[in-house]
PDB file of N, CA and C in Angstrom:
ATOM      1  N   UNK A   1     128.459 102.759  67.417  1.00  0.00           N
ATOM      2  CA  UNK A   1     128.641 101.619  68.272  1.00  0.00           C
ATOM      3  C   UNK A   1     129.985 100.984  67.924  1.00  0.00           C
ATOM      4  N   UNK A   2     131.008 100.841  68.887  1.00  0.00           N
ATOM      5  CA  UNK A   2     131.855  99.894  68.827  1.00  0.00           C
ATOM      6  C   UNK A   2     132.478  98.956  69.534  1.00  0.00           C
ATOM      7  N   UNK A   3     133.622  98.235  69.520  1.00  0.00           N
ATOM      8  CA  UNK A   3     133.835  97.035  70.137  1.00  0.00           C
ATOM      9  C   UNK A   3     133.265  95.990  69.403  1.00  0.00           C
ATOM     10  N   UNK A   4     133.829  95.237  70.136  1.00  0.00           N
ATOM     11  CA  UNK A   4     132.792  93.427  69.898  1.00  0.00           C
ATOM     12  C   UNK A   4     133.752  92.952  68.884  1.00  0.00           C
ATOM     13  N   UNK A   5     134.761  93.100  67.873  1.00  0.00           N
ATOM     14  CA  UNK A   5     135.596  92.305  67.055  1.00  0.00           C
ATOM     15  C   UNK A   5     134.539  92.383  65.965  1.00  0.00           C
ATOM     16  N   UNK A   6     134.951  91.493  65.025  1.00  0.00           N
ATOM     17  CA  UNK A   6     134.465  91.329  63.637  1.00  0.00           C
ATOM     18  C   UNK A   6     132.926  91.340  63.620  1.00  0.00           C
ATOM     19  N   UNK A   7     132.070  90.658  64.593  1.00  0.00           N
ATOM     20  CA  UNK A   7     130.509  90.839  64.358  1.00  0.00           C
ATOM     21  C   UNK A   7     130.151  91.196  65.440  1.00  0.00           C
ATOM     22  N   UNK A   8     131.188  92.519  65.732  1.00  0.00           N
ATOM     23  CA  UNK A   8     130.720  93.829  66.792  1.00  0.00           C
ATOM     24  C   UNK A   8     129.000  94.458  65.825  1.00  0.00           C
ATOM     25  N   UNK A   9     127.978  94.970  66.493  1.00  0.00           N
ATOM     26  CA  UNK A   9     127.256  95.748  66.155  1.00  0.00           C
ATOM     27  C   UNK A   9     126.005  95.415  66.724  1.00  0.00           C
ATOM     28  N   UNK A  10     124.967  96.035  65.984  1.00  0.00           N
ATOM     29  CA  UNK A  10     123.408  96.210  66.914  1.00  0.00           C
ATOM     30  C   UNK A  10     122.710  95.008  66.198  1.00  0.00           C
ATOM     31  N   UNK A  11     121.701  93.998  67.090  1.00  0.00           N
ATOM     32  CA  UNK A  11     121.712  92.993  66.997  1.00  0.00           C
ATOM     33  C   UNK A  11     119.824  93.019  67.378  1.00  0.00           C
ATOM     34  N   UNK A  12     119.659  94.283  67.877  1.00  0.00           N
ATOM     35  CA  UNK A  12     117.991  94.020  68.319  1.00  0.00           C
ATOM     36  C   UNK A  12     117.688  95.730  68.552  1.00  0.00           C
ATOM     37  N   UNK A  13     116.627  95.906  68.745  1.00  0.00           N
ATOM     38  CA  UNK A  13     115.945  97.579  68.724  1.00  0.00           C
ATOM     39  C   UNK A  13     114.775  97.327  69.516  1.00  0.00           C
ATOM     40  N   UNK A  14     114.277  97.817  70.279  1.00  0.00           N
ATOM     41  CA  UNK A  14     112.967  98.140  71.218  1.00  0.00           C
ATOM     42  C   UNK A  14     112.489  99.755  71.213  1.00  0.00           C
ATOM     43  N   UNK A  15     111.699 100.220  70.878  1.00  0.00           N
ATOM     44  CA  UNK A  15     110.952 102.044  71.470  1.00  0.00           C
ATOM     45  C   UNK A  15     110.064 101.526  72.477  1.00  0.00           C
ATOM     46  N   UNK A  16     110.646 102.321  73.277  1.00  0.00           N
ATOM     47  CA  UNK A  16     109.659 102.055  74.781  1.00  0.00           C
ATOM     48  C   UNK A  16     109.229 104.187  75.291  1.00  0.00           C
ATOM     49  N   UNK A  17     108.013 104.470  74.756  1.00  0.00           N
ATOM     50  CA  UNK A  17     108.095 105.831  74.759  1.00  0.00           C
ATOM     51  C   UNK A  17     108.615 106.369  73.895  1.00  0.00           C
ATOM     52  N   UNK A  18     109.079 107.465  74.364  1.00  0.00           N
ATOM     53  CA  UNK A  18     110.257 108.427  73.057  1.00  0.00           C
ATOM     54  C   UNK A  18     111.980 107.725  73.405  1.00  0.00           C
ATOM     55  N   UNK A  19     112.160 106.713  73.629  1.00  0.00           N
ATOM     56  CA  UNK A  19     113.308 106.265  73.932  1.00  0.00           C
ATOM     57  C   UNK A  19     113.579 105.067  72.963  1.00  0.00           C
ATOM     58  N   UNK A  20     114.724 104.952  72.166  1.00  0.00           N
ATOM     59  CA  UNK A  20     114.836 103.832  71.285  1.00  0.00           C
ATOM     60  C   UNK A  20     116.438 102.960  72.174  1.00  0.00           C
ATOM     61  N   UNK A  21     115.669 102.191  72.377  1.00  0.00           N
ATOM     62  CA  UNK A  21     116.997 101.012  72.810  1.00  0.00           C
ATOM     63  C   UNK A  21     117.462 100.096  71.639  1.00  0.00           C
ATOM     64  N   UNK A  22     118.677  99.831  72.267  1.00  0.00           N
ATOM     65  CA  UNK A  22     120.025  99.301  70.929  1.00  0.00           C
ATOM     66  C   UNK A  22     120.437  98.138  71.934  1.00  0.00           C
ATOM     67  N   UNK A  23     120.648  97.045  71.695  1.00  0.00           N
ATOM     68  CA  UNK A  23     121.062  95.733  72.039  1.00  0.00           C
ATOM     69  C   UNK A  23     122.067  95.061  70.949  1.00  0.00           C
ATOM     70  N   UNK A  24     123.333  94.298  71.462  1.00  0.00           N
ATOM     71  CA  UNK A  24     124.331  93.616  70.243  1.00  0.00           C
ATOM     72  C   UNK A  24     125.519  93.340  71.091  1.00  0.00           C
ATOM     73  N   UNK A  25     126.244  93.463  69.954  1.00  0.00           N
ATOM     74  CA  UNK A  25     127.795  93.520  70.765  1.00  0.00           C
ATOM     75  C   UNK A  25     128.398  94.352  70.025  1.00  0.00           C
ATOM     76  N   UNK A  26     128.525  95.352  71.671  1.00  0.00           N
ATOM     77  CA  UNK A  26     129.056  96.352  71.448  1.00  0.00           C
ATOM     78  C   UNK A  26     129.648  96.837  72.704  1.00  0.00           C
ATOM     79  N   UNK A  27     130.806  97.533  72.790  1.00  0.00           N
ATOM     80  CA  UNK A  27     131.019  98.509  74.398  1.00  0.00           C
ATOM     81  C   UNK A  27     130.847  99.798  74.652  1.00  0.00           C
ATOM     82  N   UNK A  28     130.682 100.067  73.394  1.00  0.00           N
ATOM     83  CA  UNK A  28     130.301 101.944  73.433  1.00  0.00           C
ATOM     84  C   UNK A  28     129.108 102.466  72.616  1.00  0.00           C
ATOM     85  N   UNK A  29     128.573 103.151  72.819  1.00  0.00           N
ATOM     86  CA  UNK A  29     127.633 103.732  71.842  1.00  0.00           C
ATOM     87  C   UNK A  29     127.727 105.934  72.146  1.00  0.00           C
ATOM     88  N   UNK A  30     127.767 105.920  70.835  1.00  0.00           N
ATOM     89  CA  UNK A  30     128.611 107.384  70.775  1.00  0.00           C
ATOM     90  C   UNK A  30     129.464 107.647  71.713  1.00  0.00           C
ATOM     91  N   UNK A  31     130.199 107.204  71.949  1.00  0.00           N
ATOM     92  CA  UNK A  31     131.294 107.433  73.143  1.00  0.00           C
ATOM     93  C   UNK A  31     130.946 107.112  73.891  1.00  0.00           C
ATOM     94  N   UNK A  32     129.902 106.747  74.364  1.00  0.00           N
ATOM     95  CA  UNK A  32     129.597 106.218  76.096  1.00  0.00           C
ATOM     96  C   UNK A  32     129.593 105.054  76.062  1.00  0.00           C
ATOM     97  N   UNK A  33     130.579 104.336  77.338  1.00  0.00           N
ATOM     98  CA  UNK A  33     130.572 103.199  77.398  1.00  0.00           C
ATOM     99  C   UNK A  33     129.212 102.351  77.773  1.00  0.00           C
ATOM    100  N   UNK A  34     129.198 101.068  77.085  1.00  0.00           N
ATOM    101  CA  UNK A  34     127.860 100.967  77.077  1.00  0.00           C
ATOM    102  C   UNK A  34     127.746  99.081  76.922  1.00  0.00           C
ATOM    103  N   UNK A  35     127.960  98.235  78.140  1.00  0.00           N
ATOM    104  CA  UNK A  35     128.179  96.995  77.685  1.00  0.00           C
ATOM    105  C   UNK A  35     126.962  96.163  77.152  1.00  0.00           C
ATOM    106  N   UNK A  36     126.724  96.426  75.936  1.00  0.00           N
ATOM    107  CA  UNK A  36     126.535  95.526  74.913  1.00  0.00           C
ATOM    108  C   UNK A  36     124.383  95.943  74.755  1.00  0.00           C
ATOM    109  N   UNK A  37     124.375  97.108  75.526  1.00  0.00           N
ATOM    110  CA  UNK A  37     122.918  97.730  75.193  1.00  0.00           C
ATOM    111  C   UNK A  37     122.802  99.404  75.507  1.00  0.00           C
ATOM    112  N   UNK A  38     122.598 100.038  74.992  1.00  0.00           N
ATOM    113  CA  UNK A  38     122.140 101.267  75.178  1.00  0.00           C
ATOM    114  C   UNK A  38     121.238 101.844  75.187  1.00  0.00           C
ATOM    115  N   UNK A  39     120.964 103.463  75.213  1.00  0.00           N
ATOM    116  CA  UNK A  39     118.942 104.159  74.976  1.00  0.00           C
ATOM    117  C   UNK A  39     119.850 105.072  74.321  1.00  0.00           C
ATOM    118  N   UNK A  40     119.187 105.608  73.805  1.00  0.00           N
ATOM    119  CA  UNK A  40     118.850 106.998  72.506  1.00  0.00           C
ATOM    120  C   UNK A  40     117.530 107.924  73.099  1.00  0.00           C
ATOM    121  N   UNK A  41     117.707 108.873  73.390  1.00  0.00           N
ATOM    122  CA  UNK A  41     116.860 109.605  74.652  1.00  0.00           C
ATOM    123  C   UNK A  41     116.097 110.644  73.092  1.00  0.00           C
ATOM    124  N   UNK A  42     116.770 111.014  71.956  1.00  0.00           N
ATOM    125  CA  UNK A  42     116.845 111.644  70.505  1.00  0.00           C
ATOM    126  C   UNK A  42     117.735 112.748  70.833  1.00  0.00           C
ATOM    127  N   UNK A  43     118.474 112.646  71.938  1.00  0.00           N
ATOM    128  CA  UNK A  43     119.648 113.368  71.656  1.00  0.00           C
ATOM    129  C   UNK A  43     121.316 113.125  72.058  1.00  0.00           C
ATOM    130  N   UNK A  44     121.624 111.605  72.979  1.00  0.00           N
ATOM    131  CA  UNK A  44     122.624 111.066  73.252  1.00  0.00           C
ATOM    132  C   UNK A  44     122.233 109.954  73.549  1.00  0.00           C
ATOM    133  N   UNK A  45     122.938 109.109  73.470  1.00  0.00           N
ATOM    134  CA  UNK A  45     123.607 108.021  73.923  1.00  0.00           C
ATOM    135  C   UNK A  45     123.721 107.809  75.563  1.00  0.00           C
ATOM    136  N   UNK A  46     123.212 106.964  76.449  1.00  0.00           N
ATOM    137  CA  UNK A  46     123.432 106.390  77.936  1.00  0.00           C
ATOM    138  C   UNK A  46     123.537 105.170  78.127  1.00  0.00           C
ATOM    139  N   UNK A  47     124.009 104.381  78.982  1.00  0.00           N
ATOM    140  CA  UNK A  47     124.651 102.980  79.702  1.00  0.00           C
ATOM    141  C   UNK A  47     123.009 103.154  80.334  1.00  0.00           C
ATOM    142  N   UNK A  48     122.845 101.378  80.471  1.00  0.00           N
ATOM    143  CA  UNK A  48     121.684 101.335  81.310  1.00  0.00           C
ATOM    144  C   UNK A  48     122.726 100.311  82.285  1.00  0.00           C
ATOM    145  N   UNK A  49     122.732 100.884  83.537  1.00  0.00           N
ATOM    146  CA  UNK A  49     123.681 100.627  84.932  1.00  0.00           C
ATOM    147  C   UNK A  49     125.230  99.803  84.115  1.00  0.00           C
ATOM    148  N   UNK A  50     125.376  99.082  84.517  1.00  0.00           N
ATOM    149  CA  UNK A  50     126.846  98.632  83.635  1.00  0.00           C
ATOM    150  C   UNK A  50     126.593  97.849  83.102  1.00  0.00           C
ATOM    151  N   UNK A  51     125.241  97.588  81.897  1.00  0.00           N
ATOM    152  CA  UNK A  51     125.355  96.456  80.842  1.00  0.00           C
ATOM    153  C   UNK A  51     124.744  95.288  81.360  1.00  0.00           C
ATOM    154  N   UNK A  52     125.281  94.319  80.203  1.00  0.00           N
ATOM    155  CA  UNK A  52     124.904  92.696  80.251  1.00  0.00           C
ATOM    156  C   UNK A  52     126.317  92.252  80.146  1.00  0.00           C
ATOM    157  N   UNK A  53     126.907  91.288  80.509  1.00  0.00           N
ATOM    158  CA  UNK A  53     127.986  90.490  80.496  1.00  0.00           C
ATOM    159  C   UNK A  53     127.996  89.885  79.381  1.00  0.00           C
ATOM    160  N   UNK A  54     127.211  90.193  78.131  1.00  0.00           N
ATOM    161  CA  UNK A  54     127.936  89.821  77.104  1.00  0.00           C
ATOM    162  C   UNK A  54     126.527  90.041  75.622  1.00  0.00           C
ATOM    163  N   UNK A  55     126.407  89.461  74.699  1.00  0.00           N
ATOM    164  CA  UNK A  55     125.946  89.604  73.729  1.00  0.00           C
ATOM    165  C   UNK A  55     124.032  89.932  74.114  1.00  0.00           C
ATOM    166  N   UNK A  56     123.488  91.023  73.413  1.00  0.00           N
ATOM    167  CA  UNK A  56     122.056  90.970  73.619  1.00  0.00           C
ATOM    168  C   UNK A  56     121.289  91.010  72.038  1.00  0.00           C
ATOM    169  N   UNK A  57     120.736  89.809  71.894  1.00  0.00           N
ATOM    170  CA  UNK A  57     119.866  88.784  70.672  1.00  0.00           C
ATOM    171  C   UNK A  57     118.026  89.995  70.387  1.00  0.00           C
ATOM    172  N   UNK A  58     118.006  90.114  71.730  1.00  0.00           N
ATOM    173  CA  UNK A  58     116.354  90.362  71.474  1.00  0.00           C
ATOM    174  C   UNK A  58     116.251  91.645  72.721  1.00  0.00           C
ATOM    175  N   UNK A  59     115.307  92.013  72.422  1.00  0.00           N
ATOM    176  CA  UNK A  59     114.481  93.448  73.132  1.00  0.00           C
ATOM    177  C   UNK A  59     113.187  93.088  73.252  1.00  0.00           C
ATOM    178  N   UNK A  60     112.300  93.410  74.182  1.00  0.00           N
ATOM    179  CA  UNK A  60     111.212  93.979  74.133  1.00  0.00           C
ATOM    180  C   UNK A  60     110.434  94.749  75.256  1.00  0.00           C
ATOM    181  N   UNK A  61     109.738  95.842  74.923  1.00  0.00           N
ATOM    182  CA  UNK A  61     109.188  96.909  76.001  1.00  0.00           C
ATOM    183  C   UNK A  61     107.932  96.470  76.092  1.00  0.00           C
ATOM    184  N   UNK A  62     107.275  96.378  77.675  1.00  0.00           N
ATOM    185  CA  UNK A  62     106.236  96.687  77.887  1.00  0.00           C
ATOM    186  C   UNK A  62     106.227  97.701  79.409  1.00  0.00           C
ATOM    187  N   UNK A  63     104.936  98.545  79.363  1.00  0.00           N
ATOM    188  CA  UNK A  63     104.849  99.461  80.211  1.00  0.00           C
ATOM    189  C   UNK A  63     106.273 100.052  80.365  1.00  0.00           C
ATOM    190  N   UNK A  64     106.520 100.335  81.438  1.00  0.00           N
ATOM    191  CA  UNK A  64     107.943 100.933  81.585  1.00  0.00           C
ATOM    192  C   UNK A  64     109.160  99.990  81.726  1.00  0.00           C
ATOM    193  N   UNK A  65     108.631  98.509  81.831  1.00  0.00           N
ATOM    194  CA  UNK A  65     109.880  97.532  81.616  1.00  0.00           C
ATOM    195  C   UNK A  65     110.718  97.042  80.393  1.00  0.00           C
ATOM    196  N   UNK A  66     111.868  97.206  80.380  1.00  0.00           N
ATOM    197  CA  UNK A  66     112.286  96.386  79.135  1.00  0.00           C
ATOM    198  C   UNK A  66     113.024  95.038  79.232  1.00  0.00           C
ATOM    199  N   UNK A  67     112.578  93.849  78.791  1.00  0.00           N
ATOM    200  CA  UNK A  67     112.984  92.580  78.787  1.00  0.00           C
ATOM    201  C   UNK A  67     114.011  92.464  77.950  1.00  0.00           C
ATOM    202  N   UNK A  68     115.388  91.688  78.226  1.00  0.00           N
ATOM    203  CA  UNK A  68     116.365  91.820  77.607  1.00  0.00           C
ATOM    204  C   UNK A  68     116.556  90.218  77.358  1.00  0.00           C
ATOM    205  N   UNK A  69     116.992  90.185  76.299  1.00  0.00           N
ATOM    206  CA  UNK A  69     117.394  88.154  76.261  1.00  0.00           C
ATOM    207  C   UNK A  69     118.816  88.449  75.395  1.00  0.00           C
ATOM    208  N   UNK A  70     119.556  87.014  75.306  1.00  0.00           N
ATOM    209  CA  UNK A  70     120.872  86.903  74.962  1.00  0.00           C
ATOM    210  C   UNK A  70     121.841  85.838  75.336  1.00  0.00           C
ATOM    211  N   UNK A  71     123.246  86.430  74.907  1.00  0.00           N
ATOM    212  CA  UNK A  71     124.235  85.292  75.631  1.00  0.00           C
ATOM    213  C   UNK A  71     124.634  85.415  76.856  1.00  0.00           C
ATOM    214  N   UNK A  72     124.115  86.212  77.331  1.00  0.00           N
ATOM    215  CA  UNK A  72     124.800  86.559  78.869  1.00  0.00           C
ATOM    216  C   UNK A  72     124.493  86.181  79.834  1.00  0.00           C
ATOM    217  N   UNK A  73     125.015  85.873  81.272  1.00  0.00           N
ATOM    218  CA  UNK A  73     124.225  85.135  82.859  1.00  0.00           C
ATOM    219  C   UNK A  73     124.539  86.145  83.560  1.00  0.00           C
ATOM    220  N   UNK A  74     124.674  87.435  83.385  1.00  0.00           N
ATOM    221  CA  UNK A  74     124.831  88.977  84.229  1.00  0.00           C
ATOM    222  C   UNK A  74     123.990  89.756  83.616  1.00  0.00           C
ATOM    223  N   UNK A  75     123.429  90.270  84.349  1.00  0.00           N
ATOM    224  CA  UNK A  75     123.316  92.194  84.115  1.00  0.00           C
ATOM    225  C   UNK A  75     123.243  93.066  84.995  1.00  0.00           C
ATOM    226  N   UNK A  76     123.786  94.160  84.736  1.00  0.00           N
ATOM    227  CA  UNK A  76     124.094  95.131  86.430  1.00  0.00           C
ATOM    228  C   UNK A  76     124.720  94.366  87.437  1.00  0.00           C
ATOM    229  N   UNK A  77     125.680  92.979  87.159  1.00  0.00           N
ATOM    230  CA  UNK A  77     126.224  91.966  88.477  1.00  0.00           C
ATOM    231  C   UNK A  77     125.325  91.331  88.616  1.00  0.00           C
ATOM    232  N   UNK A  78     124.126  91.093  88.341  1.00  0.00           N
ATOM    233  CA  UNK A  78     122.738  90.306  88.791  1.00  0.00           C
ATOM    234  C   UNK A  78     122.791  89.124  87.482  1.00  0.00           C
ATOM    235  N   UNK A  79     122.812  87.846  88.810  1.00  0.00           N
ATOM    236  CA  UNK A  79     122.585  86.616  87.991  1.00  0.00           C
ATOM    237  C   UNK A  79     121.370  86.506  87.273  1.00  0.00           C
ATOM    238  N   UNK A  80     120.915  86.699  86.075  1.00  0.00           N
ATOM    239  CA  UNK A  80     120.103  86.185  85.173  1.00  0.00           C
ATOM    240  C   UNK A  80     119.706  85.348  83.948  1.00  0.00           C
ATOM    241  N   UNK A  81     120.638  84.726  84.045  1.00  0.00           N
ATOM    242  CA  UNK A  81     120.621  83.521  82.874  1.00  0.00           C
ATOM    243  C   UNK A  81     119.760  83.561  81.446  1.00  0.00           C
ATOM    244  N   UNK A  82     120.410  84.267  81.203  1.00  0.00           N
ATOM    245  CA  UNK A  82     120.001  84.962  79.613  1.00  0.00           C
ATOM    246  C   UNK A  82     118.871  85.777  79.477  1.00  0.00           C
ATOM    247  N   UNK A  83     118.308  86.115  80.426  1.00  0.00           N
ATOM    248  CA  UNK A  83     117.301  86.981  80.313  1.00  0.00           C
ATOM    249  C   UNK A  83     116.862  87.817  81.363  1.00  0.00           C
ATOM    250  N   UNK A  84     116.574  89.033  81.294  1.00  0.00           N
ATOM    251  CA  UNK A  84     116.570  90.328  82.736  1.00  0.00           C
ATOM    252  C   UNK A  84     115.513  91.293  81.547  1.00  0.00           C
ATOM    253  N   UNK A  85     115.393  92.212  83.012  1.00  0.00           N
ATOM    254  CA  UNK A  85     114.059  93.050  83.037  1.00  0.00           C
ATOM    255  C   UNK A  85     115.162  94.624  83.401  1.00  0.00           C
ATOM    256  N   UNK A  86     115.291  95.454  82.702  1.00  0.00           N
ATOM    257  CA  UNK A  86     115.764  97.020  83.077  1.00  0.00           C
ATOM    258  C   UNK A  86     114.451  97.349  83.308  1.00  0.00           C
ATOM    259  N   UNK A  87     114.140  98.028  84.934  1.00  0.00           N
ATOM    260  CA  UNK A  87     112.878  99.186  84.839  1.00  0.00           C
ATOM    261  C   UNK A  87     113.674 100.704  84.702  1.00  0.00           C
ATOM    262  N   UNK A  88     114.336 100.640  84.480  1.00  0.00           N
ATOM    263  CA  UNK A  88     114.751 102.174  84.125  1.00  0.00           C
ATOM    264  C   UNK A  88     115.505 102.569  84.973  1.00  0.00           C
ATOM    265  N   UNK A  89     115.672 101.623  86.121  1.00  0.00           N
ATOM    266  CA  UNK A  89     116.726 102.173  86.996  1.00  0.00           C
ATOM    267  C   UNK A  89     117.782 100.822  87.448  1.00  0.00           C
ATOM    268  N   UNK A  90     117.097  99.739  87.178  1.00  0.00           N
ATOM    269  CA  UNK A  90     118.098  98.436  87.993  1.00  0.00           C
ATOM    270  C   UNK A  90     117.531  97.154  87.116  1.00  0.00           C
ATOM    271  N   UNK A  91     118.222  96.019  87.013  1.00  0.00           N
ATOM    272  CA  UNK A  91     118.389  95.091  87.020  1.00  0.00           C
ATOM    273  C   UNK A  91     117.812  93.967  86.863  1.00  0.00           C
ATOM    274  N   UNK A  92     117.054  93.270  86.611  1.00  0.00           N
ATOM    275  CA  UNK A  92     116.886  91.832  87.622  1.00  0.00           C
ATOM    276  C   UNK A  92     116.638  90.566  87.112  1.00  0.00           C
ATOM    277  N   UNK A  93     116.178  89.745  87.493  1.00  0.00           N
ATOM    278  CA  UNK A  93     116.429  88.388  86.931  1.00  0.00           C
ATOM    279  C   UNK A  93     114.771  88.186  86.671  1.00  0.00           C
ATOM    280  N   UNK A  94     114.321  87.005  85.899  1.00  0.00           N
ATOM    281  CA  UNK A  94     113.167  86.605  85.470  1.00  0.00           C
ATOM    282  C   UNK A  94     113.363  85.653  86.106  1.00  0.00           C
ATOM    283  N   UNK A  95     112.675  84.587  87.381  1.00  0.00           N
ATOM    284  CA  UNK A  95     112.436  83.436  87.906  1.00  0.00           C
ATOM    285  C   UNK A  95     113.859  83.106  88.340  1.00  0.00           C
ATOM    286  N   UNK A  96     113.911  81.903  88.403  1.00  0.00           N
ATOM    287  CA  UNK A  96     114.886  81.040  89.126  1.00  0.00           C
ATOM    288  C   UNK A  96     115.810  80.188  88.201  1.00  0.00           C
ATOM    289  N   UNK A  97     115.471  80.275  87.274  1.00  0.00           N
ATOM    290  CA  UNK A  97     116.128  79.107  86.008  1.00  0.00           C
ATOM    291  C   UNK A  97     117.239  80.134  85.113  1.00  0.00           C
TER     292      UNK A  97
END
């Protein structure tokens, strides 16, 4: 993992299945660009759509969703004010606040 300046690095962990997700500040993970969360499939490194707009604090999986929290009010371009839902393919915001 790199990027992010001096307290660049991984900041939270979730296993959702055989998949281990990485959350922090970071822009790459093994070479793939990766803004500031990635998956570990147990054999590379992938971007989940283009990131969070900035630092990710916490993880957690349920069913096939993963809840993301942090410093950020983006993910995938989608306004979410520090906190979004990846289902494995997109984006989205938790409520209205």
């Amino acid at each position: 993992m790199a990027g992010g300046g001096a307290f660049a690095g991984v900041q939270a962990l979730a296993v959702n299945g055989t998949d281990l997700y990485a959350g922090g500040i970071f822009t790459t993970a093994g070479g793939v660009p990766a803004n500031y969360i990635a998956k570990w499939n147990g054999m590379s490194w992938s971007a989940l759509g283009t990131g969070t707009g900035g630092s990710v604090w916490a993880l957690a999986a349920s069913g096939m969703d993963l809840y993301v929290g942090g410093g950020f009010g983006t993910a995938g371009g989608v306004t979410v004010n520090y906190i979004a839902k990846w289902n494995g393919t997109s984006w989205s915001a938790l409520g209205t606040d």
